[in-house]
Protein backbone atom coordinates (compact mmCIF):
# COMPACT_ATOMS: atom_id res chain seq x y z
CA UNK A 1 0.00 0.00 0.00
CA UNK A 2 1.34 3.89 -0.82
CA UNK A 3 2.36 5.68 2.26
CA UNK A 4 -0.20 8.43 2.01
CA UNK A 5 -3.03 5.98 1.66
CA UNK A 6 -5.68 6.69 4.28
CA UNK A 7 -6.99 3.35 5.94
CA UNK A 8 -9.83 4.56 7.90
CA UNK A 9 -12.76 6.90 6.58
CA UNK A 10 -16.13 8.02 8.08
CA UNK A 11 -18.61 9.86 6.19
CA UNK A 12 -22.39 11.32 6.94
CA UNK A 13 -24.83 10.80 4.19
CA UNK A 14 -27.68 13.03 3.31
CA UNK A 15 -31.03 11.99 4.95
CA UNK A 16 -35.05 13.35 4.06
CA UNK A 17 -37.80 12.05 5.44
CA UNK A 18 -40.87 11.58 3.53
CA UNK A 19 -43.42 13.61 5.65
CA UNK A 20 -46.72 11.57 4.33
CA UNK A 21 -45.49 8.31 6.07
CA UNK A 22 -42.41 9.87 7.95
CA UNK A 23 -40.27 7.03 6.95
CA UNK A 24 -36.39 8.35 6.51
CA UNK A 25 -34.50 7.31 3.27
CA UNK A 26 -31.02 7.97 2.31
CA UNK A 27 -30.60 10.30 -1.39
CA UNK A 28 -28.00 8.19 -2.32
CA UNK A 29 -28.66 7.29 -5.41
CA UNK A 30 -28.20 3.49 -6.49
CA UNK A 31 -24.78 3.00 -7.86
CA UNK A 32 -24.20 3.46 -11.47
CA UNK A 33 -23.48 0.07 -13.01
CA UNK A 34 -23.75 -1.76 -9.56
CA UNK A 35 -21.61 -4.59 -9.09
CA UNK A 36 -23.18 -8.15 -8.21
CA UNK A 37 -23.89 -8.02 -4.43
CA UNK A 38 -24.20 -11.12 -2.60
CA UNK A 39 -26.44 -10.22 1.07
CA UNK A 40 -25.23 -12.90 3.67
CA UNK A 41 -27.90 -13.37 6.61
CA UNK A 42 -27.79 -15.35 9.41
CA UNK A 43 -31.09 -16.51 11.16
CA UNK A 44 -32.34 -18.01 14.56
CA UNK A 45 -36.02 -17.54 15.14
CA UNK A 46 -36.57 -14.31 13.29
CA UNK A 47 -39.81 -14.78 11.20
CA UNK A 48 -40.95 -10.95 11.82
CA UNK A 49 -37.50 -9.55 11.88
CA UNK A 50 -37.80 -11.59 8.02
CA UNK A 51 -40.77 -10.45 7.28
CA UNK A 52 -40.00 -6.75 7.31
CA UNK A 53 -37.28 -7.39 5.45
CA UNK A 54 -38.81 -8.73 2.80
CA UNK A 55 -41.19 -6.13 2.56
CA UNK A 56 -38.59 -3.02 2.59
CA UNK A 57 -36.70 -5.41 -0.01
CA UNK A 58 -39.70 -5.18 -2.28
CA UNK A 59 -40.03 -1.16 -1.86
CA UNK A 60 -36.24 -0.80 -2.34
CA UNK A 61 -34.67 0.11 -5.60
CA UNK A 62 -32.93 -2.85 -4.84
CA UNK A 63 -36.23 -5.18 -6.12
CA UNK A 64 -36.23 -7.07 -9.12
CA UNK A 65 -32.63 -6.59 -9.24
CA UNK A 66 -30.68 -9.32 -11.18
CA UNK A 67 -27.29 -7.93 -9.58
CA UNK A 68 -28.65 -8.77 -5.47
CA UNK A 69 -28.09 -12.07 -4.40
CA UNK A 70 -29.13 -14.10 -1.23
CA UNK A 71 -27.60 -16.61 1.07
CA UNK A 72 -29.75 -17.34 4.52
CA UNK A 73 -28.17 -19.78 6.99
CA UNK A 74 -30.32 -21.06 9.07
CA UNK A 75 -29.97 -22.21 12.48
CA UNK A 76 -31.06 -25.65 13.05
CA UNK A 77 -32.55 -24.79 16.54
CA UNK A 78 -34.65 -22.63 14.96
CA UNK A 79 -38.66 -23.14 15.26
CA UNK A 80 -41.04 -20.50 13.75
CA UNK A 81 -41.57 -19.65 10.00
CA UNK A 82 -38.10 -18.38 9.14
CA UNK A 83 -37.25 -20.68 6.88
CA UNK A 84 -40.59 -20.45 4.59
CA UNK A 85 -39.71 -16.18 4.92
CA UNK A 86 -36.67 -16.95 3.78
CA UNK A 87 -37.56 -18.89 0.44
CA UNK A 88 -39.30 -16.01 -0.82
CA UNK A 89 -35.98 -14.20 -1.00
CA UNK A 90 -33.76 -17.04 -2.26
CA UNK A 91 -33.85 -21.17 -2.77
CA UNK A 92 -30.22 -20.38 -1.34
CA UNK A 93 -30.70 -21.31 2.31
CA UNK A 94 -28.27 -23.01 4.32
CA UNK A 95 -29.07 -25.38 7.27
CA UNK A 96 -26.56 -24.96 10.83
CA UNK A 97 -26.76 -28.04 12.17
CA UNK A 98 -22.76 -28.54 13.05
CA UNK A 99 -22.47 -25.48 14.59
CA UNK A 100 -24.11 -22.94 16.76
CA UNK A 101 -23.58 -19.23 16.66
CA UNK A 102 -23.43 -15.97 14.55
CA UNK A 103 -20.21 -16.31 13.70
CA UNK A 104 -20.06 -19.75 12.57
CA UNK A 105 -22.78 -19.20 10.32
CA UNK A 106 -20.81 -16.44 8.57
CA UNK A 107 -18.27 -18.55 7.95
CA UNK A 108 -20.56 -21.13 6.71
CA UNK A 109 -22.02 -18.64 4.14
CA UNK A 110 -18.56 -16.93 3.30
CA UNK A 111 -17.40 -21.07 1.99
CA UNK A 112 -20.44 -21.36 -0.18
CA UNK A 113 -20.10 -18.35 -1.67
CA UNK A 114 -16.06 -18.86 -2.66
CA UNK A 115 -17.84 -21.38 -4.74
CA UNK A 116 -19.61 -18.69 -6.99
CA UNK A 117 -18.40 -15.46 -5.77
CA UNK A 118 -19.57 -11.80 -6.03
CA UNK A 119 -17.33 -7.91 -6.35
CA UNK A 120 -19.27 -7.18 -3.16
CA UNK A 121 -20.55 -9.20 -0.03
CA UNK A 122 -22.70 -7.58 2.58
CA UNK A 123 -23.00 -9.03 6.35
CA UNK A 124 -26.72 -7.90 7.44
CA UNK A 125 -28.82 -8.57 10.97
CA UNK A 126 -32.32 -10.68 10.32
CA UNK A 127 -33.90 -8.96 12.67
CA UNK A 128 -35.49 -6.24 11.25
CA UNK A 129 -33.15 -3.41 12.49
CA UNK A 130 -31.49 -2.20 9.32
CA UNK A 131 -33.08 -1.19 5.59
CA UNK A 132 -31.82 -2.19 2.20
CA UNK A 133 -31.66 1.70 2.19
CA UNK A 134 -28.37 1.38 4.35
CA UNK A 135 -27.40 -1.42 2.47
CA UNK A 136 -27.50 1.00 -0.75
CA UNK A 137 -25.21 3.55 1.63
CA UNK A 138 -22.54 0.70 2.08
CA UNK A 139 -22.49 -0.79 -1.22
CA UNK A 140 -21.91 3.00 -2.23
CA UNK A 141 -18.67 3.25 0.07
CA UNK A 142 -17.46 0.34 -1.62
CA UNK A 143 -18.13 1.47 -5.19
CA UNK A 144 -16.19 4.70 -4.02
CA UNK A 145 -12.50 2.51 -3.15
CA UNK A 146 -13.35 0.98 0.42
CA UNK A 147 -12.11 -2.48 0.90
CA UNK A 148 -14.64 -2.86 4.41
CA UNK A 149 -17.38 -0.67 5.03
CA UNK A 150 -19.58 -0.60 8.44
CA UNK A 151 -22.43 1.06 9.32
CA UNK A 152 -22.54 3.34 12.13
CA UNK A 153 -25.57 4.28 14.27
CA UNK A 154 -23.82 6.77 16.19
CA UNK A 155 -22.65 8.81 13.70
CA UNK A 156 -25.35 11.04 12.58
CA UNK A 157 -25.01 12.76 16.12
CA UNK A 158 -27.93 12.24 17.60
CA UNK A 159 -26.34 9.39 20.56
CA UNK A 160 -28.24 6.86 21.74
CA UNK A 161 -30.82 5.70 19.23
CA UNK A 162 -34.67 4.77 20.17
CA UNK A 163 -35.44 1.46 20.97
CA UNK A 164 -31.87 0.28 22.13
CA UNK A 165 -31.29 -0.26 26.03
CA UNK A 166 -28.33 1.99 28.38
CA UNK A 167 -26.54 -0.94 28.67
CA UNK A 168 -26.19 -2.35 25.28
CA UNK A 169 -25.54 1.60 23.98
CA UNK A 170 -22.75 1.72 27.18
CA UNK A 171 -20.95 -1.98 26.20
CA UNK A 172 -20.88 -0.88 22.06
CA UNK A 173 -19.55 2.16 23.18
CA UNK A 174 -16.65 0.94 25.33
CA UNK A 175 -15.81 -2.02 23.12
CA UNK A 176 -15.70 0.49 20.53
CA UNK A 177 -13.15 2.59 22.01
CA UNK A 178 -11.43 -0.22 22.94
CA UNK A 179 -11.12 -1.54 19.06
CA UNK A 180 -10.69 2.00 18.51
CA UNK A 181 -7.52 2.13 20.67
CA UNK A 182 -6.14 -1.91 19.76
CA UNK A 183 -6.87 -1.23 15.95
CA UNK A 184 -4.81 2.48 15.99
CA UNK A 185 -8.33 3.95 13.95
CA UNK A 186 -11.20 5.23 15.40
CA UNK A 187 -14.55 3.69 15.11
CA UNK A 188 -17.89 4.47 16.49
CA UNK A 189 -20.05 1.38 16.33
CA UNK A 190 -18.16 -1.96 16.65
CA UNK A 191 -21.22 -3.86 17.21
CA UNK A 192 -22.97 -2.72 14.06
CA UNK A 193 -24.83 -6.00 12.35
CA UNK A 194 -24.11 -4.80 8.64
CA UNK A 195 -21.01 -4.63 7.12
CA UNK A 196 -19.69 -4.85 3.69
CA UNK A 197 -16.79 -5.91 1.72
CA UNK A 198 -15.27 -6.34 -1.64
CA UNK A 199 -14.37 -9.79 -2.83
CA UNK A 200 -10.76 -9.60 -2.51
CA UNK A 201 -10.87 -8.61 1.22
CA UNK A 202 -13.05 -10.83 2.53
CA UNK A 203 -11.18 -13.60 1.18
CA UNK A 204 -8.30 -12.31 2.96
CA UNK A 205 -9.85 -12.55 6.41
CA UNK A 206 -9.53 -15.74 7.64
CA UNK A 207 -12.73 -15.92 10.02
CA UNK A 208 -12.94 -17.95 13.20
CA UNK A 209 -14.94 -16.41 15.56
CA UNK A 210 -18.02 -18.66 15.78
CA UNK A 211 -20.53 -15.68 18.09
CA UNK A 212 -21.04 -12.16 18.20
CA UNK A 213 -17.46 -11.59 18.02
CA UNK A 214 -17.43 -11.49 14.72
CA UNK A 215 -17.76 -7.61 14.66
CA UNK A 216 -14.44 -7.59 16.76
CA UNK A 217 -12.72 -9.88 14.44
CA UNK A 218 -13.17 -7.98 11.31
CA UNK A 219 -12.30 -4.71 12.76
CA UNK A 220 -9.09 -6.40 13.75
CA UNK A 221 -8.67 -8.45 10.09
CA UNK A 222 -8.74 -4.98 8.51
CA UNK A 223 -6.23 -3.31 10.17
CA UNK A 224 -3.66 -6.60 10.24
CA UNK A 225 -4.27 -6.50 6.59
CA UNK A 226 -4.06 -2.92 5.87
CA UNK A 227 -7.21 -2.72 4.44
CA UNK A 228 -9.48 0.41 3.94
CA UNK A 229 -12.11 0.77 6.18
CA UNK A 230 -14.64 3.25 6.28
CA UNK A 231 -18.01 3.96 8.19
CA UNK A 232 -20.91 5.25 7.05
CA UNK A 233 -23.92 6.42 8.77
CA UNK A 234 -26.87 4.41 9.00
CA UNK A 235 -30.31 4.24 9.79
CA UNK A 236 -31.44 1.86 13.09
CA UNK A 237 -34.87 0.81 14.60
CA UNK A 238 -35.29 -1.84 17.18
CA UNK A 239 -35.80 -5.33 16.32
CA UNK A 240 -39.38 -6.80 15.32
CA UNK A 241 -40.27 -9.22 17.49
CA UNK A 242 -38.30 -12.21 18.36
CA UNK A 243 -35.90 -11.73 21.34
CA UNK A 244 -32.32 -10.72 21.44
CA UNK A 245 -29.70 -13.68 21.33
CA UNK A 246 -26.78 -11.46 22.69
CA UNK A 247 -26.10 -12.09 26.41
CA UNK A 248 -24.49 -9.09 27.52
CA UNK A 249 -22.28 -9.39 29.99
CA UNK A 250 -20.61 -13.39 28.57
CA UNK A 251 -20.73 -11.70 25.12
CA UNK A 252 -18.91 -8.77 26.42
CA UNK A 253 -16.19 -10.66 27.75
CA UNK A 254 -15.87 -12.27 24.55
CA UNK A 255 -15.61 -9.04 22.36
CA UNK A 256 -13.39 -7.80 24.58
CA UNK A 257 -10.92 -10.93 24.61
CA UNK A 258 -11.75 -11.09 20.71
CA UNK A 259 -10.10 -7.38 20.42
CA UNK A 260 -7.16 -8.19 22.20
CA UNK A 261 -6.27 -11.27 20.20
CA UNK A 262 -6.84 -9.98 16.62
């Protein structure tokens, strides 16, 4: 890499709100000529987390597009309708049976999709609390030259946003200045659930967190690698339905160890 290369970015992107069903969208336009996307999601018991996003997937400019691609992995524990959601987005659905954990089904997804690969990958939550409209934001970033791209919740200013508990907002934001400090570049949400990369970069990160230390791994991957990472901001609403799988405190710990060793 040049010397003057800058290896962490952050950027604010434009926001309206429409004010007949006060729903916020990003003016980012879709990217001119986008490159083939492939969404990764893992799933445990998240029919209505699903459900939305099938729906904002259908009013995204992202529908009926050739160039979006699906792969759901789904946890074999898992007991409501999330599989049947699922198959409306893609017949690509993977079954967890060998393993347990966020993490592990990332990895899962990340093997079957070295077998038919994408330019872009994105890493998104099933539970409801991003849009494809932040997906557009990252998949922009990466257009623009970044090699990993996060989105931030924190960085439109505003602090802690609605629906997310004081101690989940408190742990993110320690961990993340933790990272911030262990990594040598600043960021501002290390627990963000959607993340993006091009093809060449995730290949180079050689995954092995199996839980929600995933985040803290591919902060870490980036900077060992000397990869470009930049944050965007991003829209966040609290999940729908279903119940959190994070257990704060064990998790915690975890992250935090995760930081230290990567």
């Amino acid at each position: 890499m040049g010397q003057g290369r800058v290896l962490f970015k952050q950027t604010e992107n434009t926001l309206s709100c429409n004010r007949a069903t006060g729903k916020v969208k990003s003016n980012t336009p879709p990217p001119v000529g986008m490159k083939t996307v492939t969404v990764i999601i893992p799933v445990k018991d998240e029919e209505e987390g699903l459900r939305f996003l099938l729906g904002d997937y259908k009013a995204s400019s992202f529908s009926g597009n050739s160039a979006v691609e699906f792969i759901f992995v789904i946890d074999g524990r898992t007991s409501d309708d999330s599989r049947k959601i699922a198959s409306e987005f893609s017949q690509r659905i993977i079954d967890q049976k060998k393993t347990h954990g966020k993490g592990a089904a990332i990895q899962q997804a990340v093997e079957v999709w070295k077998a038919d690969k994408t330019p872009h990958v994105v890493f998104m939550d099933s539970d409801g609390s991003y849009s494809f409209d932040s997906v557009m934001k990252v998949l922009r970033a990466l257009e623009e030259g970044a090699d990993v791209v996060s989105g931030s919740r924190f960085l439109n200013g505003k602090g802690r946003p609605a629906g997310m508990s004081r101690l989940h907002s408190f742990g993110n934001r320690v961990l993340s200045n933790i990272s911030s400090i262990r990594n040598r570049r600043r960021i501002t949400d290390l627990c963000t659930g959607l993340w993006g990369f091009n093809a060449n970069s995730l290949e180079l990160m050689e995954l092995q967190s199996s839980g929600f230390d995933l985040e803290a791994e591919l902060a870490g991957r980036a900077r060992r690698e000397g990869l470009v990472h930049k944050e965007v901001a991003v829209s966040w609403s609290q999940r729908k339905g279903g119940t959190s799988k994070l257990r704060s405190l064990t998790d915690g710990s975890i992250i935090f160890l995760r930081i230290l060793r990567t």
